[in-house]
Protein backbone atom coordinates (compact mmCIF):
# COMPACT_ATOMS: atom_id res chain seq x y z
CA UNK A 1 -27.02 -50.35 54.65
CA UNK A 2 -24.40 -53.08 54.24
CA UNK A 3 -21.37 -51.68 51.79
CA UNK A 4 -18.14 -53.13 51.18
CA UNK A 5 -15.33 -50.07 50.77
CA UNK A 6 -13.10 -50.80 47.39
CA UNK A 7 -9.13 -50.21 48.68
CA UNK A 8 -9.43 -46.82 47.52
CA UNK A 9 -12.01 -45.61 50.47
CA UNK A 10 -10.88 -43.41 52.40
CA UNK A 11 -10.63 -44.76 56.15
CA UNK A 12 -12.73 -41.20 56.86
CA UNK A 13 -15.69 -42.35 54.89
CA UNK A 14 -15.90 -45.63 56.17
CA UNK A 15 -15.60 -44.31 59.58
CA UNK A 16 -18.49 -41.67 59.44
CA UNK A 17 -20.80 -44.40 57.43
CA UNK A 18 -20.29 -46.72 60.43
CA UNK A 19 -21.02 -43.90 62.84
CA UNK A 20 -24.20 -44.11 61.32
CA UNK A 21 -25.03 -47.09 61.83
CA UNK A 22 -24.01 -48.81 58.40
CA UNK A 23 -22.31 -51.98 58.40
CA UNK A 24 -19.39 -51.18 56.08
CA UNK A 25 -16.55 -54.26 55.50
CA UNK A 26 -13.05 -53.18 54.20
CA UNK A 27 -11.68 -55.07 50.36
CA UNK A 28 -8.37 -55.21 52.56
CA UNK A 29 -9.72 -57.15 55.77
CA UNK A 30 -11.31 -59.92 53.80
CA UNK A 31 -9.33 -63.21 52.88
CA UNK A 32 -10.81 -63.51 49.93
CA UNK A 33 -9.85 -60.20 48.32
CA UNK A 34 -7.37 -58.17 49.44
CA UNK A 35 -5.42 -55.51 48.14
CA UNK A 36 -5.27 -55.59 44.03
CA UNK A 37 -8.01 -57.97 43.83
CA UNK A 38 -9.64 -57.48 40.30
CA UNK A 39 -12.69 -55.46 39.74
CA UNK A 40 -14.97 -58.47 38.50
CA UNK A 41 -13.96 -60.47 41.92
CA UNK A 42 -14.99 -57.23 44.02
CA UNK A 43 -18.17 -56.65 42.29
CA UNK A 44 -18.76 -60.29 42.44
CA UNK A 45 -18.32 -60.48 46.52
CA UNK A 46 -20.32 -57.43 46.85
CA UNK A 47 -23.37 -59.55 44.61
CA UNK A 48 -22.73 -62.32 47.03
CA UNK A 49 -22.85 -60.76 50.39
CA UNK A 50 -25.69 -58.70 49.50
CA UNK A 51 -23.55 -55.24 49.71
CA UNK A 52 -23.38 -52.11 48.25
CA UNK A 53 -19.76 -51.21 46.70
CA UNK A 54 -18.23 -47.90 47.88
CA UNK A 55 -15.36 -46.81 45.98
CA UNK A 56 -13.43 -43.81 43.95
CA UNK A 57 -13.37 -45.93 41.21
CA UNK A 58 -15.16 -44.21 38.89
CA UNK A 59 -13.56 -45.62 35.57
CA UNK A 60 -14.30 -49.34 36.56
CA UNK A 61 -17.36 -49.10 38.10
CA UNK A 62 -19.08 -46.86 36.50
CA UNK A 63 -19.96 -49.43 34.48
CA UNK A 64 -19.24 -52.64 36.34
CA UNK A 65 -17.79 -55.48 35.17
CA UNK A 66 -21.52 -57.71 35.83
CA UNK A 67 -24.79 -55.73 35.35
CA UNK A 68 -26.54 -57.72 38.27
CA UNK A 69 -25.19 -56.04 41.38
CA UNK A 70 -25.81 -54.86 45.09
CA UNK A 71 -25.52 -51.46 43.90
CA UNK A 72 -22.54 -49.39 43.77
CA UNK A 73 -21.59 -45.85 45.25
CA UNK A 74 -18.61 -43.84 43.69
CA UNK A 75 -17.65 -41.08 45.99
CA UNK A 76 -15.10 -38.43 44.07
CA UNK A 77 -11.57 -38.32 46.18
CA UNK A 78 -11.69 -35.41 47.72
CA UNK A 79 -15.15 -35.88 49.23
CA UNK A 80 -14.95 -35.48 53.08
CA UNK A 81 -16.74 -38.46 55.40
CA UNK A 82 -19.21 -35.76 56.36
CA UNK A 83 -20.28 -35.29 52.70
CA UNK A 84 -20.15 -38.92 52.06
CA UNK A 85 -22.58 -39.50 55.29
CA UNK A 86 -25.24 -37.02 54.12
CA UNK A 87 -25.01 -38.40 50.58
CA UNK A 88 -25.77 -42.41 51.60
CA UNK A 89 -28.78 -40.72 53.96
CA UNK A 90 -30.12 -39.17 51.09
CA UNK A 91 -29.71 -42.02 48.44
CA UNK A 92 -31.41 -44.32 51.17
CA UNK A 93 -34.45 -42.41 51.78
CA UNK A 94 -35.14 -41.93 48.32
CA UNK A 95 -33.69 -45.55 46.31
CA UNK A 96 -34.45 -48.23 48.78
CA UNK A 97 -33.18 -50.60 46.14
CA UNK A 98 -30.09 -49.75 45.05
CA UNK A 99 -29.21 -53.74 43.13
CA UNK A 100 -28.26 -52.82 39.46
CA UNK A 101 -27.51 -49.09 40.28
CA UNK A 102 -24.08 -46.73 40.08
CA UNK A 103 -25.19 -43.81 41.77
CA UNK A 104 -22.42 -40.70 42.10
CA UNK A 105 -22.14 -38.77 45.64
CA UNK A 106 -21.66 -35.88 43.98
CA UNK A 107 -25.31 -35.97 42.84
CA UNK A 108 -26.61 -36.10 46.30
CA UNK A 109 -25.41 -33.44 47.69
């Protein structure tokens, strides 16, 4: 799965996701966002590039700011890479189209 980590990923979660093989881009390495970038230009990037948002972010993305979307994880912040890792497995097997969805960790575990 391609995913782009929202500032607020842990560097632990992206970390085990890539150790599984998932190609996971940081909001902070790319030129065009950045730290503090607005919601609507994340969500936007992630539509563009074709991956899935992983954030924290529950109040902003819950609901994102477009309704057509890569998809978009929200992991809660105290959620260890481990439990992130087994979540995305699980959400893969079983939504292989995750465009238009918000789907919560804590739901896959």
């Amino acid at each position: 799965m391609d995913l782009l980590a929202d500032e607020n990923a842990d560097t632990e979660w992206v970390r085990a996701l890539r150790d599984d093989g998932h190609d996971v881009a940081r909001v902070v390495d790319l030129s065009e966002l950045g730290i503090g970038s607005p919601d609507s230009e994340v969500i936007a990037v992630t539509t563009r590039a074709n991956r899935v948002l992983l954030t924290s972010d529950r109040s902003d993305f819950a609901d994102p700011p477009i309704s057509d979307h890569a998809g978009v994880i929200v992991v809660g912040s105290t959620r260890s890479g481990g439990e992130v890792r087994r979540a995305v497995r699980r959400i893969e097997g079983a939504v292989p189209d995750l465009a238009t969805h918000v789907l919560s960790v804590s739901d896959w575990l």
